[in-house]
Structure formats: C-alpha cells, structure tokens
C-alpha atoms as a PDB file:
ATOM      1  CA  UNK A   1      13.666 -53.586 195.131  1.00  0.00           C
ATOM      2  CA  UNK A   2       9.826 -54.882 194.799  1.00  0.00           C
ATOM      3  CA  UNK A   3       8.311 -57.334 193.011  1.00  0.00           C
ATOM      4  CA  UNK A   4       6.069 -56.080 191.068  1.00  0.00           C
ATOM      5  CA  UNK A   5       4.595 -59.887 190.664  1.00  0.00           C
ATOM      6  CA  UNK A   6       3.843 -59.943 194.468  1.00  0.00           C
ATOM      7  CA  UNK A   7       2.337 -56.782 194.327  1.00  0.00           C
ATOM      8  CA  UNK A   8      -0.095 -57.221 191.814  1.00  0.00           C
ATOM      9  CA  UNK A   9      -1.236 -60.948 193.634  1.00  0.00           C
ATOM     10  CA  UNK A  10      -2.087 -58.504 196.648  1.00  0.00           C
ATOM     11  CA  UNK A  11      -4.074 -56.481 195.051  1.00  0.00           C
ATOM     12  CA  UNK A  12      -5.747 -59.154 192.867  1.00  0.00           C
ATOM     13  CA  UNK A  13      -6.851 -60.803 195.982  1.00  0.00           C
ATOM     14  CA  UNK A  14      -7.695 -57.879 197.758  1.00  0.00           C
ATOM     15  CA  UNK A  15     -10.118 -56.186 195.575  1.00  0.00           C
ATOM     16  CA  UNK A  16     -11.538 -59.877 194.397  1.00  0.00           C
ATOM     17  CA  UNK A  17     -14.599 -59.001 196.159  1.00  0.00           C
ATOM     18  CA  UNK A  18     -15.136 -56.248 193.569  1.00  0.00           C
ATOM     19  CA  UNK A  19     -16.204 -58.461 191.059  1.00  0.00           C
ATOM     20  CA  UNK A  20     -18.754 -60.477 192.976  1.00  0.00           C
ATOM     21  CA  UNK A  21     -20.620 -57.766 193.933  1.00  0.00           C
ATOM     22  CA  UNK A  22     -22.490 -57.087 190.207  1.00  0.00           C
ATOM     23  CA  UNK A  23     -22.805 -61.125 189.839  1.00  0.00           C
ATOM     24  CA  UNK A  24     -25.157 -61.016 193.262  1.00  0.00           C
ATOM     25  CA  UNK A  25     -27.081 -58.297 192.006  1.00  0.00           C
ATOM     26  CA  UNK A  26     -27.365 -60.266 188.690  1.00  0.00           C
ATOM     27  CA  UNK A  27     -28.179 -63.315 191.230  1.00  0.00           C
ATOM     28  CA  UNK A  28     -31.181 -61.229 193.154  1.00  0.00           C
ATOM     29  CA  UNK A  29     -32.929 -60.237 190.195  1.00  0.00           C
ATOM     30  CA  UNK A  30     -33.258 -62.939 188.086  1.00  0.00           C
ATOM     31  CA  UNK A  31     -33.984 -64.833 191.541  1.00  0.00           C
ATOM     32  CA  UNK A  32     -36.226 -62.205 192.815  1.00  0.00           C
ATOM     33  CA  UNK A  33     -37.621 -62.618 188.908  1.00  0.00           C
ATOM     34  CA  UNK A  34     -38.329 -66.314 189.430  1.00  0.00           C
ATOM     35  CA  UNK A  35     -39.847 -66.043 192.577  1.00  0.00           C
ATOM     36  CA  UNK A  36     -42.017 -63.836 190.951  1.00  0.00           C
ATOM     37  CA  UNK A  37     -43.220 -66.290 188.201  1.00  0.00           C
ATOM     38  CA  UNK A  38     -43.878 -69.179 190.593  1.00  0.00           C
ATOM     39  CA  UNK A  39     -47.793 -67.603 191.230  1.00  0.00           C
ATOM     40  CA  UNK A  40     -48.912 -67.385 187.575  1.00  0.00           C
ATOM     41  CA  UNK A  41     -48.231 -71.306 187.441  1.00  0.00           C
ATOM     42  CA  UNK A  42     -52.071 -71.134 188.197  1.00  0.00           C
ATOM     43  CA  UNK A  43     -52.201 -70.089 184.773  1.00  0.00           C
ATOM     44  CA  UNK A  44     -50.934 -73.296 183.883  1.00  0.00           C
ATOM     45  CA  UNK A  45     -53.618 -75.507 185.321  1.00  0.00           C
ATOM     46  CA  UNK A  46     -52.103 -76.553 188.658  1.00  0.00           C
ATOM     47  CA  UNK A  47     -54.214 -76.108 191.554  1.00  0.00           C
ATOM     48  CA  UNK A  48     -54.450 -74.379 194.999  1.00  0.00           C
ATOM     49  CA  UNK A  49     -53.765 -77.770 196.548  1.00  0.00           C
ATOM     50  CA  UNK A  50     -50.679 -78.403 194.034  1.00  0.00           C
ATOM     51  CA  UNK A  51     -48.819 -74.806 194.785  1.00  0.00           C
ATOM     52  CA  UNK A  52     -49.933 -75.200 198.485  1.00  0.00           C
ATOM     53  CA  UNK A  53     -47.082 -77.526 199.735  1.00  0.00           C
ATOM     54  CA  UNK A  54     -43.669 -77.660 197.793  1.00  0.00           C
ATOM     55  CA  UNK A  55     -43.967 -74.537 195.457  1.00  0.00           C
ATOM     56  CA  UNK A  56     -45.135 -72.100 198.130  1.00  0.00           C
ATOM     57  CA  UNK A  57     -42.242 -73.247 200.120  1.00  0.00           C
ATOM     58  CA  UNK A  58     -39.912 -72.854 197.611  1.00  0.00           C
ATOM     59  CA  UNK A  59     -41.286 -69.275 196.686  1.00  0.00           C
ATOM     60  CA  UNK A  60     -41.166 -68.000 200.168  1.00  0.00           C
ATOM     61  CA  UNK A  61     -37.860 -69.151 200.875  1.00  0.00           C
ATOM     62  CA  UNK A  62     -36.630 -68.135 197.730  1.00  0.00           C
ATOM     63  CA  UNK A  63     -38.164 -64.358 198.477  1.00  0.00           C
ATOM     64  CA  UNK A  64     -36.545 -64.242 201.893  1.00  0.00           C
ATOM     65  CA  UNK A  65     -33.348 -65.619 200.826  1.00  0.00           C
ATOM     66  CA  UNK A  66     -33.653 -62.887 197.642  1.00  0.00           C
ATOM     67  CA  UNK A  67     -34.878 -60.010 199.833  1.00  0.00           C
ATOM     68  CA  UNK A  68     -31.752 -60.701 202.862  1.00  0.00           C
ATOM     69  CA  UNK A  69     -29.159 -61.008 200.063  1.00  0.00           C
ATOM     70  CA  UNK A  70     -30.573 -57.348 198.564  1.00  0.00           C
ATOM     71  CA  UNK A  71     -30.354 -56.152 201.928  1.00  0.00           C
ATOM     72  CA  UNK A  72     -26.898 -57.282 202.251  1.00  0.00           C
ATOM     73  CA  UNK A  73     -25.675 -55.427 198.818  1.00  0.00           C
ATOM     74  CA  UNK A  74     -27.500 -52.381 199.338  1.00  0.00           C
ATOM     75  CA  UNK A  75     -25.467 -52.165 203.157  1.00  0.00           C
ATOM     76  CA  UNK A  76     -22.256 -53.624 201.868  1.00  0.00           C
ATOM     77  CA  UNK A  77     -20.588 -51.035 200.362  1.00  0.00           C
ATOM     78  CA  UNK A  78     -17.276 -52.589 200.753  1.00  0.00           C
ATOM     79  CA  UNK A  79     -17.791 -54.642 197.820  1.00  0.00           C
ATOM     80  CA  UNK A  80     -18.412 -51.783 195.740  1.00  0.00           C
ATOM     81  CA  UNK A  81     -15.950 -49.959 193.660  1.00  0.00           C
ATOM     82  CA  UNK A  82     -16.183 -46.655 192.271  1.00  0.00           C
ATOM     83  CA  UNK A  83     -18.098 -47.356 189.283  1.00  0.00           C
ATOM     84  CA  UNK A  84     -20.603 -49.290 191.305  1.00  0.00           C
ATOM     85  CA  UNK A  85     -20.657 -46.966 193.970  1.00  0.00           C
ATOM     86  CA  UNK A  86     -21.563 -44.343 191.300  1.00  0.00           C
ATOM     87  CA  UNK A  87     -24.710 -46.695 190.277  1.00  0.00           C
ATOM     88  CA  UNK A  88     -25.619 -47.312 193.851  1.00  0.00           C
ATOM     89  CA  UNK A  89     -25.962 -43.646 194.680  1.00  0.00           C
ATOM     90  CA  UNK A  90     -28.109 -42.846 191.624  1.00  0.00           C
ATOM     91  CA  UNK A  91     -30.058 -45.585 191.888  1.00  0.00           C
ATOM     92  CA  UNK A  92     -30.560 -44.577 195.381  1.00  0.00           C
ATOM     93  CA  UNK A  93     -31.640 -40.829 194.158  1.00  0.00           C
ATOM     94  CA  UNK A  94     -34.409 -42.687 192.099  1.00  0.00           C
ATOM     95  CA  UNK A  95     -36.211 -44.906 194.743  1.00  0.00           C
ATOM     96  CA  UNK A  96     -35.966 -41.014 196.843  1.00  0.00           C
ATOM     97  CA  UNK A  97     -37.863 -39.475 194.169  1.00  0.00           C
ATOM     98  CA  UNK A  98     -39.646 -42.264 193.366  1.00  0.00           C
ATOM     99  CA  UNK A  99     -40.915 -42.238 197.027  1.00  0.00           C
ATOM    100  CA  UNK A 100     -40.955 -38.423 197.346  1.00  0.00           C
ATOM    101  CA  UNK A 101     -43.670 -38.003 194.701  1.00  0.00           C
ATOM    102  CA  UNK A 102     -45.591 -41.750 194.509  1.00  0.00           C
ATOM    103  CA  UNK A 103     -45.800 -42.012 197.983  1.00  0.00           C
ATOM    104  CA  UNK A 104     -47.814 -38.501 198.942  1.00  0.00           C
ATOM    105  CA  UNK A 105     -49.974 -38.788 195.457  1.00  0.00           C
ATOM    106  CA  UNK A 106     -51.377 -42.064 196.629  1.00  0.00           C
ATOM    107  CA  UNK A 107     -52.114 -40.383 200.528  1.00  0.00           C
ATOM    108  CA  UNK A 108     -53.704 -37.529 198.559  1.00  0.00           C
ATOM    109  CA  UNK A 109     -56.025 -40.006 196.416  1.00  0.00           C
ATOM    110  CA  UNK A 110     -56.681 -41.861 199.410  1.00  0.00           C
ATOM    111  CA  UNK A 111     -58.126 -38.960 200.935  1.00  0.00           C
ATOM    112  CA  UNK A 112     -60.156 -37.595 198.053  1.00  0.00           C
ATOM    113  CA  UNK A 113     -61.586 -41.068 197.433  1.00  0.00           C
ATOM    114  CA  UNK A 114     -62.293 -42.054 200.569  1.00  0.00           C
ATOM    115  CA  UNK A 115     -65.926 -42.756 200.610  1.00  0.00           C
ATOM    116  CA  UNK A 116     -65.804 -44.932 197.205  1.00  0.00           C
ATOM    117  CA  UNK A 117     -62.788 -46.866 199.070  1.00  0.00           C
ATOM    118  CA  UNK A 118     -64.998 -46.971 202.391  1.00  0.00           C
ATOM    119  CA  UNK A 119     -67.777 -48.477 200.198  1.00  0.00           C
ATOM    120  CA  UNK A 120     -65.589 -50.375 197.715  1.00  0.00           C
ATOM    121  CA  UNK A 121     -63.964 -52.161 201.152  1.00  0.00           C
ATOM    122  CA  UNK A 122     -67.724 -52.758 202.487  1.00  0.00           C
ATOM    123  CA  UNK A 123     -68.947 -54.490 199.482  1.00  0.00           C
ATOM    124  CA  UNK A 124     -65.650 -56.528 198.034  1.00  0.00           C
ATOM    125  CA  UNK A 125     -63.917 -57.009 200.901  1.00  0.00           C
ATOM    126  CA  UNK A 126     -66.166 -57.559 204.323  1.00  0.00           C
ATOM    127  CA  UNK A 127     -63.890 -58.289 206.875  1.00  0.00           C
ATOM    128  CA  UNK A 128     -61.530 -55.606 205.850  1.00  0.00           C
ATOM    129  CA  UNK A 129     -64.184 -52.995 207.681  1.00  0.00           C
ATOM    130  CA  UNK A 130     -66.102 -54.604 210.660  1.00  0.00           C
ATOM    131  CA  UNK A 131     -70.074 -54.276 209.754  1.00  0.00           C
ATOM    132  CA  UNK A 132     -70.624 -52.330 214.053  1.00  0.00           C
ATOM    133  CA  UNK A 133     -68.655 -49.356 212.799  1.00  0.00           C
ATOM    134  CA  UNK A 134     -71.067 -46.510 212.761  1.00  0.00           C
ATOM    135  CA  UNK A 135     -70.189 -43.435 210.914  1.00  0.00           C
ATOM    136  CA  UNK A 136     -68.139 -43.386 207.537  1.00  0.00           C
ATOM    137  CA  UNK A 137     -65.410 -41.252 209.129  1.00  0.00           C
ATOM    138  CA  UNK A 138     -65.285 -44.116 211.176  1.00  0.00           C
ATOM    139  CA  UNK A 139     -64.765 -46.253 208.541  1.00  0.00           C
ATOM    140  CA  UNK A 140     -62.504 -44.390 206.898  1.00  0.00           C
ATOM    141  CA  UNK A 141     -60.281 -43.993 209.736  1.00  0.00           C
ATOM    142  CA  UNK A 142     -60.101 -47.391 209.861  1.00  0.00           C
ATOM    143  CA  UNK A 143     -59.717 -47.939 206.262  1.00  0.00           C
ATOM    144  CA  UNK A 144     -56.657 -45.526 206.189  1.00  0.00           C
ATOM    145  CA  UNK A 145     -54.887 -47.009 208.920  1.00  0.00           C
ATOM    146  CA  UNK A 146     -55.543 -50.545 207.722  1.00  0.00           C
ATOM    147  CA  UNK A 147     -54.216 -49.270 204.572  1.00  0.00           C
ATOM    148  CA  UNK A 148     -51.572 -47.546 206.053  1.00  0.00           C
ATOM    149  CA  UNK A 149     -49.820 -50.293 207.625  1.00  0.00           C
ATOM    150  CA  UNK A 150     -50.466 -52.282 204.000  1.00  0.00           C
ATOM    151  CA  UNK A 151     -48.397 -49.580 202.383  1.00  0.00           C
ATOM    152  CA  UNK A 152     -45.933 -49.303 204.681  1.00  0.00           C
ATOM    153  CA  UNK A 153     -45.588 -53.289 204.732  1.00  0.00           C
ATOM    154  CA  UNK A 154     -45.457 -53.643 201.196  1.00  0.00           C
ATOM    155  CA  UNK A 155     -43.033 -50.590 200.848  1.00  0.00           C
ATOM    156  CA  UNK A 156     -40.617 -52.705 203.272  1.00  0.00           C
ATOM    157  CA  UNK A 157     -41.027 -55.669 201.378  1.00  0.00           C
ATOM    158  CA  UNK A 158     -40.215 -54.265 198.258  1.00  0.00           C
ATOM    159  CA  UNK A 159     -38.608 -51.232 198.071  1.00  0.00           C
ATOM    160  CA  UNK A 160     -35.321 -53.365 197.725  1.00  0.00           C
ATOM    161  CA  UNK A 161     -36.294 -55.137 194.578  1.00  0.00           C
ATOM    162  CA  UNK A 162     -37.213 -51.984 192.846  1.00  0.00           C
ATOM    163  CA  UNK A 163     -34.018 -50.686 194.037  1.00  0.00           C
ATOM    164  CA  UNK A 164     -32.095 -53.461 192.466  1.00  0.00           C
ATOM    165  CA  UNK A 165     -34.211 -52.820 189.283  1.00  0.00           C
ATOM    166  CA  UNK A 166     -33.156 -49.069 189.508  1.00  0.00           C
ATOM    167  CA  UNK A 167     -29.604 -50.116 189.639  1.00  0.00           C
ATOM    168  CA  UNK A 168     -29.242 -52.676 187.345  1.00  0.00           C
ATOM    169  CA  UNK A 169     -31.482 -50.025 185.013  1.00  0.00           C
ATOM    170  CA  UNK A 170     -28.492 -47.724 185.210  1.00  0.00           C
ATOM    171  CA  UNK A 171     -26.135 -50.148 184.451  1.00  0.00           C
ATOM    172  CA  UNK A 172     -27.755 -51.728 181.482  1.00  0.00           C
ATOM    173  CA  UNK A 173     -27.912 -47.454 180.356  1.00  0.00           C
ATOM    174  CA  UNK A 174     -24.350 -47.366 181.048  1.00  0.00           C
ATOM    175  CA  UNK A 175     -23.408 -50.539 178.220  1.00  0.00           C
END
C-alpha cells in the first residue's frame, strides 16, 4: 500500500525549484531596473566625484551580479516547468527576430551613411578616428570595425536583459 502523504512530500520537494525560477527573473529585472537608474542620479545634483566611488561600485557590481544570474536562468532549464519553458522558447523566438531584422538594418544604414558617420566621428568624437588616416574609405573601414566590435560588445552585454524583458513581456500577456 503507499502513502499517498509521502508521496506528495517527494514531489513537493522535488519540483520546489519550480517556483524559484519566476521569483529570479522577477529579481533580475527589477535589479537590472535599478542598476539602470543609478546614472540619472546626475539629474539629481550629485556630482562626477560623488557617483565616482561608492555608487559606481555598487552599479557595476550590481550589473555583473544581474547579468551572471540572467545567464544562469536563460541556461538552467531545469528550473523551468512547462509553462515557463513555453515562455522561454517564445521569448527566445523574439530576441531571433529581433536580431534577424535590427541587426542587418543597422549594417545596411551603416553603410549608406558612412561618410556623414566618417565625418560625424571626425568632428564629435576625435580620437575615435586617428587624424594620419588618409582616405575616407580608410576611415570608414576603421569606423566600421570600431563600430563593429561596439555592437557586438553591447549586443553581449545586453541581449540578456532584453531577453528577460521579452519573457517577463509574455508572461505579464499571459495574466
């Protein structure tokens, strides 16, 4: 005979997990959300030299903490059940599309624009394009593989917070 009481303890303690996942994601936003807010406190008078010391430490630690722990939920698919599993992949089909079509359209600009960005970089920002390159195609070659690496960078960086956007998106649709 089993005991149905025993039963249900194992499989309250075996699918507890479950249950934590959506509180981390609720966790990395509003952390990731914070982090976030900690620049505009410019906008509240402090200075350079105030945000230079204990809030900049406290924002980057805060955004690597945020970004690992979004890394960790987006691999950890054992502590997803089916519904969240079912988020997961379509948030996952959005940040494909999303990068599919935003990611091209901004090469293509790039390209047609590449002589006001060339000029643009000369005159705003001068040590983005040393002054001894020569031609523009020279420049620009520079300028798109400077730029390049940005996007790419920044696209690392990221790419996991929109993702947790895209999936906490869904499940706000879902309510």
């Amino acid at each position: 005979m089993r005991d149905p009481v025993g039963e249900s303890a194992i499989v309250n303690t075996t699918r507890k997990h479950y249950r934590y996942y959506d509180t981390l994601i609720d966790i990395a936003f509003w952390s990731f959300l914070i982090q976030s807010i900690i620049p505009w406190l410019r906008l509240l008078g402090l200075t350079d030299s105030q945000l230079h010391g204990v809030w900049s430490t406290v924002s980057m630690s805060l955004f690597i903490g945020t970004w690992l722990l979004i890394e960790f939920l987006i691999l950890a698919g054992f502590m997803r059940d089916e519904y969240a599993q079912g988020l997961w992949q379509r948030a996952g089909a959005k940040i494909v599309k999303l990068l599919t079509t935003a990611l091209p359209l901004i090469f293509l600009a790039a390209v047609i624009f590449q002589d006001q960005i060339v000029d643009w970089l000369r005159t705003q920002a001068p040590d983005a394009i040393p002054s001894d390159v020569g031609t523009p195609q020279e420049a620009a070659i520079l300028a798109h593989a400077s730029g390049a690496l940005k996007v790419i960078f920044y696209t690392a960086v990221y790419l996991p917070f929109v993702f947790i956007c895209l999936y906490k998106w869904q499940r706000w649709r879902d309510a």
